[in-house]
N, C-alpha and C. Protein backbone atom coordinates (compact mmCIF):
# COMPACT_ATOMS: atom_id res chain seq x y z
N UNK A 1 -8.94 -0.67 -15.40
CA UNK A 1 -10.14 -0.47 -14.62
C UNK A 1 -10.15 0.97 -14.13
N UNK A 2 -11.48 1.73 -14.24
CA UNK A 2 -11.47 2.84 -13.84
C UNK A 2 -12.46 3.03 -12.05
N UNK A 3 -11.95 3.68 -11.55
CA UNK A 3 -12.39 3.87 -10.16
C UNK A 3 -13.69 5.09 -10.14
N UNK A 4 -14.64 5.56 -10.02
CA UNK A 4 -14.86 6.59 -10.02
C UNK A 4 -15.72 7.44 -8.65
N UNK A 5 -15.28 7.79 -8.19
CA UNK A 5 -16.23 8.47 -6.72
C UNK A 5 -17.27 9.47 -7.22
N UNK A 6 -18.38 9.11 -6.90
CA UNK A 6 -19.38 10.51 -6.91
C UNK A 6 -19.66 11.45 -5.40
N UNK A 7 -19.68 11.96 -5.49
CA UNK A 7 -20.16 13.04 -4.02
C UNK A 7 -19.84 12.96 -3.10
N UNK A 8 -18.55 12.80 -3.26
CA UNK A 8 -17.47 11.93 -2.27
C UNK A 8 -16.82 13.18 -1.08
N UNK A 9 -17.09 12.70 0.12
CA UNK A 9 -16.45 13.18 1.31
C UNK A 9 -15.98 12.32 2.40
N UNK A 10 -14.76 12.59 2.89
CA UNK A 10 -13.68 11.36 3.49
C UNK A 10 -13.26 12.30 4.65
N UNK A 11 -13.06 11.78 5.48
CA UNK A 11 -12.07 12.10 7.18
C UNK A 11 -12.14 10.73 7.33
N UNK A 12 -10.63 10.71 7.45
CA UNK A 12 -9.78 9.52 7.90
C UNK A 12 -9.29 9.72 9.20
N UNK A 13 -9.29 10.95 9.89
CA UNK A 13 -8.71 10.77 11.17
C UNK A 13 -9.46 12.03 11.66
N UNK A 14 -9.71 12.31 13.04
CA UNK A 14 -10.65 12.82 13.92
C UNK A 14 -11.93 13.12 13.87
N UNK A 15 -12.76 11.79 13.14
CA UNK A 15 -14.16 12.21 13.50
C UNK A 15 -14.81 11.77 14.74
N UNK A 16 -15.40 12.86 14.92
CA UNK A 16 -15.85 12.63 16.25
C UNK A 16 -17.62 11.99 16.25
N UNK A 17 -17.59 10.99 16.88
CA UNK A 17 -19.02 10.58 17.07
C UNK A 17 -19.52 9.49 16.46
N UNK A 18 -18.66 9.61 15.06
CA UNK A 18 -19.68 8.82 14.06
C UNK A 18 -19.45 9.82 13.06
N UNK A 19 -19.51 10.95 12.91
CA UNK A 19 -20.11 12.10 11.89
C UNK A 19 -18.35 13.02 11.88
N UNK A 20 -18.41 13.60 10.36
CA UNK A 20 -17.61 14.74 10.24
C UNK A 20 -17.14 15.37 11.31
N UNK A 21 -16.24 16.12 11.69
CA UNK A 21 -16.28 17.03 12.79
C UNK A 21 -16.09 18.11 12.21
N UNK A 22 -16.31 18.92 12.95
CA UNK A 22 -16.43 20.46 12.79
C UNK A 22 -15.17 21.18 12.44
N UNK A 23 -13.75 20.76 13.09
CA UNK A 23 -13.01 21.23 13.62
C UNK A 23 -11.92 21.17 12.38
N UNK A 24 -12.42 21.41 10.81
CA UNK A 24 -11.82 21.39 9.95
C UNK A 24 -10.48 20.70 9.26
N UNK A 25 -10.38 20.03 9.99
CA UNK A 25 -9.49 18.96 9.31
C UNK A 25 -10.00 18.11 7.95
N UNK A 26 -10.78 17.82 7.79
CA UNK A 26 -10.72 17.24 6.17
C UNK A 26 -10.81 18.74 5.60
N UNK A 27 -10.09 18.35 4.72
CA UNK A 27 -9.76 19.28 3.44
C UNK A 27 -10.99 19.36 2.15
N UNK A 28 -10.94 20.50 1.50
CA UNK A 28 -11.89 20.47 0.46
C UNK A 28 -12.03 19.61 -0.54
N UNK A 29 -10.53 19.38 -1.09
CA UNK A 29 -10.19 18.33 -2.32
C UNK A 29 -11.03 17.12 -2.03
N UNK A 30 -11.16 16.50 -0.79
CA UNK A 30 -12.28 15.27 -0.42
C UNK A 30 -13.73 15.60 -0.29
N UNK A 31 -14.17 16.57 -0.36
CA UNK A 31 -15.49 17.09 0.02
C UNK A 31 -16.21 17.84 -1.27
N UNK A 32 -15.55 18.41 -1.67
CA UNK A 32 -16.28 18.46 -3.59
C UNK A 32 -16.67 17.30 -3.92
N UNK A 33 -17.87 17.48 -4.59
CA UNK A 33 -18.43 16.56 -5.88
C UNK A 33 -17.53 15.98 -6.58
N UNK A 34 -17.25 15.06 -7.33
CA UNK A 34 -16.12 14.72 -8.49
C UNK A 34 -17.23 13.98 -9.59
N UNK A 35 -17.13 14.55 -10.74
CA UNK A 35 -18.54 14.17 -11.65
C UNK A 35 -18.22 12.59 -11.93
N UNK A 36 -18.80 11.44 -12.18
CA UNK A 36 -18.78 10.33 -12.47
C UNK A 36 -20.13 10.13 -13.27
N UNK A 37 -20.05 9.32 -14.33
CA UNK A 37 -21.58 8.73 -15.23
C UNK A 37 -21.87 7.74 -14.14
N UNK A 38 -23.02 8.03 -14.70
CA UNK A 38 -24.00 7.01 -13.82
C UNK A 38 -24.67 7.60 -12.40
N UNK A 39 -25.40 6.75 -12.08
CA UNK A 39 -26.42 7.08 -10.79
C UNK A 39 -25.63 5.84 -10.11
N UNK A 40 -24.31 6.53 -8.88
CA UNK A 40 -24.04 5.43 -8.20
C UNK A 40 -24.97 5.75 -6.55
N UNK A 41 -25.70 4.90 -6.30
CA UNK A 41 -26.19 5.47 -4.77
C UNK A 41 -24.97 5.91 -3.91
N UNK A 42 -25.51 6.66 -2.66
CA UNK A 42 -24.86 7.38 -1.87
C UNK A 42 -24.76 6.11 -0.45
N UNK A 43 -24.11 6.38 0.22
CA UNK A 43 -23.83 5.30 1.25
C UNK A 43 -22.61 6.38 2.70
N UNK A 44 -23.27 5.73 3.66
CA UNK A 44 -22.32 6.64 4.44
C UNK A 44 -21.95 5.04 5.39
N UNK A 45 -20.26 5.11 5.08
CA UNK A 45 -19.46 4.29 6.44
C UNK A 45 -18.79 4.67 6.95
N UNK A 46 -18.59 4.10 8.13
CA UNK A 46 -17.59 4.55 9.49
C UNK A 46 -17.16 3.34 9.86
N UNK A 47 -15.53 3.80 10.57
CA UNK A 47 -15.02 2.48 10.80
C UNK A 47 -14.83 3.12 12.40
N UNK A 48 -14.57 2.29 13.37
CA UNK A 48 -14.25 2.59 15.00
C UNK A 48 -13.55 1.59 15.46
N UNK A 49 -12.89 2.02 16.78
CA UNK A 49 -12.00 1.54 17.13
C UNK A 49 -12.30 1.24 18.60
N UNK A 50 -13.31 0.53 19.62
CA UNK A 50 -13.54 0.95 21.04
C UNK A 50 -14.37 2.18 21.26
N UNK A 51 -15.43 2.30 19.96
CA UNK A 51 -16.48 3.28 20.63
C UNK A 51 -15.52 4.87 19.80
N UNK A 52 -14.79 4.65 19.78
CA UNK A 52 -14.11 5.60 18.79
C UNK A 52 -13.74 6.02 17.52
N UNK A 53 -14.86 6.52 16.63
CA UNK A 53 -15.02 6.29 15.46
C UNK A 53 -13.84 7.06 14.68
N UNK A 54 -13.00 6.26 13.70
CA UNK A 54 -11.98 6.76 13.15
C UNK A 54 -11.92 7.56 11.59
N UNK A 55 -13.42 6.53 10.58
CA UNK A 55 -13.05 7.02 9.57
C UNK A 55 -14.65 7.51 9.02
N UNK A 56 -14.51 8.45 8.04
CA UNK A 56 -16.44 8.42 8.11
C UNK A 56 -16.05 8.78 6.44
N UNK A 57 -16.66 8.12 5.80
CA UNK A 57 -17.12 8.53 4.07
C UNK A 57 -18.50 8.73 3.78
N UNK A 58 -18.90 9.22 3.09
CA UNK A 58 -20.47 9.52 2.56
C UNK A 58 -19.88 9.70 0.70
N UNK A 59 -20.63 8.83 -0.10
CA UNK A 59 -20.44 8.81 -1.30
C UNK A 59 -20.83 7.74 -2.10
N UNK A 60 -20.83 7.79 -3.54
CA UNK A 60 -21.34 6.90 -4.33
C UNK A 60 -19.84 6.08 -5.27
N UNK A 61 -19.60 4.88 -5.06
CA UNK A 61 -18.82 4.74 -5.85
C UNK A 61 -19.06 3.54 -7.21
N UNK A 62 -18.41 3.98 -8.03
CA UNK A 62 -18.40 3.06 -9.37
C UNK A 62 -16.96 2.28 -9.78
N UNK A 63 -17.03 1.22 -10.25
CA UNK A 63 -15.92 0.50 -10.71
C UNK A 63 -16.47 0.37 -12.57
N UNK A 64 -15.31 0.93 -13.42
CA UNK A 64 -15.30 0.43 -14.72
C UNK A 64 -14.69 -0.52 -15.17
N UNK A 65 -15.32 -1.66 -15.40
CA UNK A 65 -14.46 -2.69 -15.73
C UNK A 65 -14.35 -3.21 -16.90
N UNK A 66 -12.90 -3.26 -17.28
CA UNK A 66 -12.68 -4.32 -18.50
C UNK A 66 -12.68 -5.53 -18.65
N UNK A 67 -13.58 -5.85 -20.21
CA UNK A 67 -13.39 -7.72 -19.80
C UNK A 67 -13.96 -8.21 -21.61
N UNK A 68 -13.34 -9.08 -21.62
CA UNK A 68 -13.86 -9.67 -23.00
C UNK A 68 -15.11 -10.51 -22.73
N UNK A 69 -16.02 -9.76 -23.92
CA UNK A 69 -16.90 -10.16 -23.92
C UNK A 69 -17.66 -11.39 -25.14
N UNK A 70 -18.37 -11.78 -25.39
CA UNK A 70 -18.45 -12.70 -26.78
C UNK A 70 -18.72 -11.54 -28.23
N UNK A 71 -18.70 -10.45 -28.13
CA UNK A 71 -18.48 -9.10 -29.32
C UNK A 71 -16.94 -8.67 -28.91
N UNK A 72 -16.26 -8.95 -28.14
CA UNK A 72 -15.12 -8.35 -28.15
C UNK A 72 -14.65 -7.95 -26.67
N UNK A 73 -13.77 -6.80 -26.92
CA UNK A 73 -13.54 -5.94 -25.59
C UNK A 73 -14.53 -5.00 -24.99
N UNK A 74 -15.09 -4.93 -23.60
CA UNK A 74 -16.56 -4.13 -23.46
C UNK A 74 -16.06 -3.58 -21.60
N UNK A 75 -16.53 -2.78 -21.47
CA UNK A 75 -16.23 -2.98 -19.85
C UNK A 75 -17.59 -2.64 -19.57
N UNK A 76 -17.50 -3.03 -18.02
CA UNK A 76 -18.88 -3.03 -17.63
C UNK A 76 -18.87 -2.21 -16.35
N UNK A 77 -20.19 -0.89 -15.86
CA UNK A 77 -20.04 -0.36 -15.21
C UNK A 77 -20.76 -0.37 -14.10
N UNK A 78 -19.98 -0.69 -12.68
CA UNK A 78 -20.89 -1.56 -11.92
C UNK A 78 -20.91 -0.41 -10.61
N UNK A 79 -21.59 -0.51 -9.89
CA UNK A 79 -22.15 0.55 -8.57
C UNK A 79 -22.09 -0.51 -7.62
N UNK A 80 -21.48 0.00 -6.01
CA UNK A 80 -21.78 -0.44 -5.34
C UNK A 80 -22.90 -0.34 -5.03
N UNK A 81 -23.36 -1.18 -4.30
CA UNK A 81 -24.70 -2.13 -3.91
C UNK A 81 -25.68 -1.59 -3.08
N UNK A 82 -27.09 -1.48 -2.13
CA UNK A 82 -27.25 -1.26 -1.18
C UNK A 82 -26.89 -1.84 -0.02
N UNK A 83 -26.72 -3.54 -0.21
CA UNK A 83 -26.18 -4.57 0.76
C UNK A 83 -24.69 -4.29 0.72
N UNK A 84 -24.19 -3.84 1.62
CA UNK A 84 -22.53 -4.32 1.83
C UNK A 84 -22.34 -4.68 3.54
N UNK A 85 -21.36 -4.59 3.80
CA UNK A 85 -20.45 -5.07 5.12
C UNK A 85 -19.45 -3.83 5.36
N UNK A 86 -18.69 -3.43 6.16
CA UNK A 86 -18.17 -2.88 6.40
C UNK A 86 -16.74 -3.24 7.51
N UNK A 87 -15.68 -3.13 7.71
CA UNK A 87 -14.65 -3.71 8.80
C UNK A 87 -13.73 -2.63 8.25
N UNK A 88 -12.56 -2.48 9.10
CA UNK A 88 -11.46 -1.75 9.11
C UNK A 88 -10.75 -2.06 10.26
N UNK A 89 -9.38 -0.68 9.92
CA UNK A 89 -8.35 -0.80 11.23
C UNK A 89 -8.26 0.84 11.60
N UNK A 90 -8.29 0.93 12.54
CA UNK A 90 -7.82 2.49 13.20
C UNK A 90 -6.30 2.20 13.68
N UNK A 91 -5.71 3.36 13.12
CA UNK A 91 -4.16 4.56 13.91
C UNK A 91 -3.20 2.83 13.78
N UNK A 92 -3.08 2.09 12.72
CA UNK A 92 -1.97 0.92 12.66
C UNK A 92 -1.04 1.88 11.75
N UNK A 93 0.15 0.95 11.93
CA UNK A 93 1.57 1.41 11.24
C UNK A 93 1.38 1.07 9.79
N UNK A 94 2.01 1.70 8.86
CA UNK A 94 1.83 1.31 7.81
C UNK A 94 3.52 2.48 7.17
N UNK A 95 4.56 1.27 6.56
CA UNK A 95 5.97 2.56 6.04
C UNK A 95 6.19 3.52 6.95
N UNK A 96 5.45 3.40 8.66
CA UNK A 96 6.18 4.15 9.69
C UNK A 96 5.44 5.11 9.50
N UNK A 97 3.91 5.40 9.15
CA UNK A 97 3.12 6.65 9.70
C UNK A 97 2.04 5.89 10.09
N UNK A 98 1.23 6.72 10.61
CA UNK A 98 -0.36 5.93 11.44
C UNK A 98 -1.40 6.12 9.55
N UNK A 99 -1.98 5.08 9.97
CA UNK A 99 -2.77 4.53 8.88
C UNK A 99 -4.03 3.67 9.15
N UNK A 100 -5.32 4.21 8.51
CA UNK A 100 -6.17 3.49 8.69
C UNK A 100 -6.78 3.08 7.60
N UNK A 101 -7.90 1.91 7.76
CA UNK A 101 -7.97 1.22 6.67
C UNK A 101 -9.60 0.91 6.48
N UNK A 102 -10.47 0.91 5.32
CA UNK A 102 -11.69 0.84 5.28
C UNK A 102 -11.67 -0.46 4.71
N UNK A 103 -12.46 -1.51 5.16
CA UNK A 103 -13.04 -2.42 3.93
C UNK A 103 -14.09 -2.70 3.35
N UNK A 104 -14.36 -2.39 2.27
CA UNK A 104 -16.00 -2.60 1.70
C UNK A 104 -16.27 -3.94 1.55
N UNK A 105 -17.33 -4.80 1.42
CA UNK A 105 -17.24 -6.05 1.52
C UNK A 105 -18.41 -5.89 0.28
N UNK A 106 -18.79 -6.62 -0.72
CA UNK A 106 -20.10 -6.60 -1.60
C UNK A 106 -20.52 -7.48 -2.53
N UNK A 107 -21.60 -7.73 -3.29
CA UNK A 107 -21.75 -8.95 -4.04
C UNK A 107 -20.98 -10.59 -3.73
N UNK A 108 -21.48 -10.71 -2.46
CA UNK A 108 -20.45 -12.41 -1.56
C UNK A 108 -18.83 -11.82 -1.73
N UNK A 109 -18.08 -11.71 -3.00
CA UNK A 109 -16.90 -11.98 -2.52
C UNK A 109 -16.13 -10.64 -3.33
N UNK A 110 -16.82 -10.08 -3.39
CA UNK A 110 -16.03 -8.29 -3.93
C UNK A 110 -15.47 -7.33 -2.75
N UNK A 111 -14.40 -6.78 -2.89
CA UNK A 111 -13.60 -6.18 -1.53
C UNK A 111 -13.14 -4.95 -2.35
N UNK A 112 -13.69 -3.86 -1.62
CA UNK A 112 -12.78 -2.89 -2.00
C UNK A 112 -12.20 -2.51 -0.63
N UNK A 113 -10.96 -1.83 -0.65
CA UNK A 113 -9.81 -1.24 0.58
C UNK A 113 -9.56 -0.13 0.22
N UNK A 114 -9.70 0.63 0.71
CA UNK A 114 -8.99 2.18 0.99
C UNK A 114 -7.97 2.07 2.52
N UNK A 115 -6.78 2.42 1.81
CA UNK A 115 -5.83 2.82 2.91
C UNK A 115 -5.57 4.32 2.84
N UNK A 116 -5.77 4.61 4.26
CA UNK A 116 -5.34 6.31 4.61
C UNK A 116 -4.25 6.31 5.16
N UNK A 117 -3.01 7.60 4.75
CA UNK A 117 -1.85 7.72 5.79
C UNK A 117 -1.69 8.91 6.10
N UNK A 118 -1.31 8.85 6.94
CA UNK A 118 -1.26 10.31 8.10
C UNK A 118 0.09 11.02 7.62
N UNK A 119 0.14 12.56 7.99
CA UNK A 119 1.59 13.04 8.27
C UNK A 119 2.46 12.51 10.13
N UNK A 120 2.07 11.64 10.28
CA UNK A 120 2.47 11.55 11.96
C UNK A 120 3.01 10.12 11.50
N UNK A 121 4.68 10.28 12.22
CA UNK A 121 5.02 8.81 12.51
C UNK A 121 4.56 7.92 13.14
N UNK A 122 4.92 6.93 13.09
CA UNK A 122 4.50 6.07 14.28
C UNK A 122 5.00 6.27 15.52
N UNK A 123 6.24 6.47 15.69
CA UNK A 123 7.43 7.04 16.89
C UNK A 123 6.75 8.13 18.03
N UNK A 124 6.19 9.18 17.15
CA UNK A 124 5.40 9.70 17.89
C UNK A 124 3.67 9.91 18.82
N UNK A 125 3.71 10.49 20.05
CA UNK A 125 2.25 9.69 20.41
C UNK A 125 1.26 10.37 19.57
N UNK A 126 0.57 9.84 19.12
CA UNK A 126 -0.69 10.09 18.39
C UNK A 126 -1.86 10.62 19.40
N UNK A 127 -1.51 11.63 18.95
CA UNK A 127 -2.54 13.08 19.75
C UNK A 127 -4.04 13.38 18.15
N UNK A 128 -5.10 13.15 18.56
CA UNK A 128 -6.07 13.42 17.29
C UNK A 128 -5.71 14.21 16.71
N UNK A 129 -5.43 15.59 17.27
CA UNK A 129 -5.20 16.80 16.92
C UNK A 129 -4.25 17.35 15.73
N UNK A 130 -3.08 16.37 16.31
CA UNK A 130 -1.77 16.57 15.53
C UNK A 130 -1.59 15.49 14.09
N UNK A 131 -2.99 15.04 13.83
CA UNK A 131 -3.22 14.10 12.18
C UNK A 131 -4.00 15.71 11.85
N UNK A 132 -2.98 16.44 10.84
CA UNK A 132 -3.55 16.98 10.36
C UNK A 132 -3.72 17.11 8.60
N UNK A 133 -2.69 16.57 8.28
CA UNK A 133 -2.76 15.91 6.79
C UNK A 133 -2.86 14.61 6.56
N UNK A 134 -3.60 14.26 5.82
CA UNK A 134 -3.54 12.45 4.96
C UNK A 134 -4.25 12.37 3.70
N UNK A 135 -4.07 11.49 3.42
CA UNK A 135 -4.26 11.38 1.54
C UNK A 135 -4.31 9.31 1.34
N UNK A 136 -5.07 8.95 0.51
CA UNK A 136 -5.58 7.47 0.03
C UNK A 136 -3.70 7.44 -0.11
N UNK A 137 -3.50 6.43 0.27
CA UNK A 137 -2.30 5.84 0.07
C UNK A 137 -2.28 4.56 -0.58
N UNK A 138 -3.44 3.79 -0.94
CA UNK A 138 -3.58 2.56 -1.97
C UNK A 138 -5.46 2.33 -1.74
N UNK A 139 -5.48 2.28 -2.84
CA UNK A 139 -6.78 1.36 -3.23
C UNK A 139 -7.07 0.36 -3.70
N UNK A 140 -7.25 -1.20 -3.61
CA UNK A 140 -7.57 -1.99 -3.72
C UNK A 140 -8.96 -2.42 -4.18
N UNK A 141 -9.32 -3.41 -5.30
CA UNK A 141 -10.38 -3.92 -5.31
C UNK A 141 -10.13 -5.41 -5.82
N UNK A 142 -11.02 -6.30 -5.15
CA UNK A 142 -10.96 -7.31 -5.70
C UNK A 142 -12.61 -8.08 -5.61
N UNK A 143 -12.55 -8.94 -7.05
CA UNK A 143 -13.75 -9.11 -7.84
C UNK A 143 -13.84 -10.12 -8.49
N UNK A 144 -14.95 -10.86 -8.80
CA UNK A 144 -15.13 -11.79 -9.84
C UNK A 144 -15.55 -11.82 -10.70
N UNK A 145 -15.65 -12.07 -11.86
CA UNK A 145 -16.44 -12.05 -12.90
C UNK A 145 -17.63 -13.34 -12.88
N UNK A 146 -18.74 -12.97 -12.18
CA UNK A 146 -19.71 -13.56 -12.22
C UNK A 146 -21.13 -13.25 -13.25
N UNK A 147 -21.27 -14.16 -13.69
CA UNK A 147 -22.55 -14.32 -14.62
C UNK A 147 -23.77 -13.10 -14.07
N UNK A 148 -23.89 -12.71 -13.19
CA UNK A 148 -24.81 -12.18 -12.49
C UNK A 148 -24.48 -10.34 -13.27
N UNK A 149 -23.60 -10.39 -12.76
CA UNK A 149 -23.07 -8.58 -13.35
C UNK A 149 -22.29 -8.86 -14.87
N UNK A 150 -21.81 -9.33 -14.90
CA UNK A 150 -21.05 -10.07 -16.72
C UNK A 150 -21.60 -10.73 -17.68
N UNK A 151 -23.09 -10.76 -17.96
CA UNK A 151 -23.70 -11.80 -18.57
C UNK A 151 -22.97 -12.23 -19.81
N UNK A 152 -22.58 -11.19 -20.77
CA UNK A 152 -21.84 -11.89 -21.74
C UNK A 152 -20.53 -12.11 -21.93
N UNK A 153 -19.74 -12.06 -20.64
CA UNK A 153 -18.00 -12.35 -20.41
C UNK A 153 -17.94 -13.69 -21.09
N UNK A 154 -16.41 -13.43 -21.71
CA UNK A 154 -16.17 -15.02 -22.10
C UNK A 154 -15.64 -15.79 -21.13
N UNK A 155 -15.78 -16.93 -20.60
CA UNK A 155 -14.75 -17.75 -20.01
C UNK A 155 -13.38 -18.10 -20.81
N UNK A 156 -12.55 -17.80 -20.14
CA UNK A 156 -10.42 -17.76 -20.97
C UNK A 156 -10.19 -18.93 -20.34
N UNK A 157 -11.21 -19.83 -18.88
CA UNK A 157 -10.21 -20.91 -18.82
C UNK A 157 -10.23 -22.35 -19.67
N UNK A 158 -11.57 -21.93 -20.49
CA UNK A 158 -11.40 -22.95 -20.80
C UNK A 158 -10.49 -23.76 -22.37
């Protein structure tokens, strides 16, 4: 399965408000374009913690998926949705650094997760200031193969 982000920009730790902050902490590598086929719409989420917004993305994402189809092997290339859900976790432990976590929710029972991890232990107090590096530390998706997006998937259980 291929992942693909379009126009993708991420701060995982000190946005202030709701929105980007100013104060240059996300890095460029998240804020460039990254070319992907297709027209995936753009979508902006934030996750918060008590009025304290932790994570903010703006971007289009695509999932390529493989799957046998009744011609063979085919994958199918699917866009997130306009309808989704949104939940997360702000500044939790995760292998002993602070880590936060996005969840996309879409099509009833499709989940994608992005986990972020910080350069800051857990040991130490978590000052905004002092998250000044982090990077996706796992991505997750999970999906069904429903008739709706798969029309010609084969069923294997039977």
């Amino acid at each position: 399965m291929a992942f693909t982000f379009k126009n993708l920009r991420v701060q995982a730790f000190n946005a202030e408000n709701g929105k980007f902050s100013e104060n240059g902490y996300d890095c460029n590598e998240d804020v460039e374009p990254i070319p992907g086929p297709g027209n995936a719409p753009l979508h902006m989420f934030t996750v918060a913690d008590k009025n304290v917004t932790c994570i903010v993305i703006k971007g289009g994402f695509q999932f390529n998926i493989p799957y046998m189809s009744h011609y063979g092997n085919t994958t199918a290339l699917i866009s997130l949705p306009d309808r989704y859900t949104v939940t997360g976790d702000c500044n939790k432990a995760l292998n002993g650094y602070y880590s936060q976590k996005i969840v996309i929710g879409f099509y009833n029972t499709w989940k994608l997760t992005l986990y972020f991890s910080s350069d800051v232990q857990q040991s130490e107090i978590l000052i905004r200031e002092k998250v000044t590096k982090y990077h996706i530390s796992q991505i997750e998706l999970g999906y069904d193969f429903n008739n709706n997006l798969f029309t010609d998937a084969v069923d294997n259980s039977e």
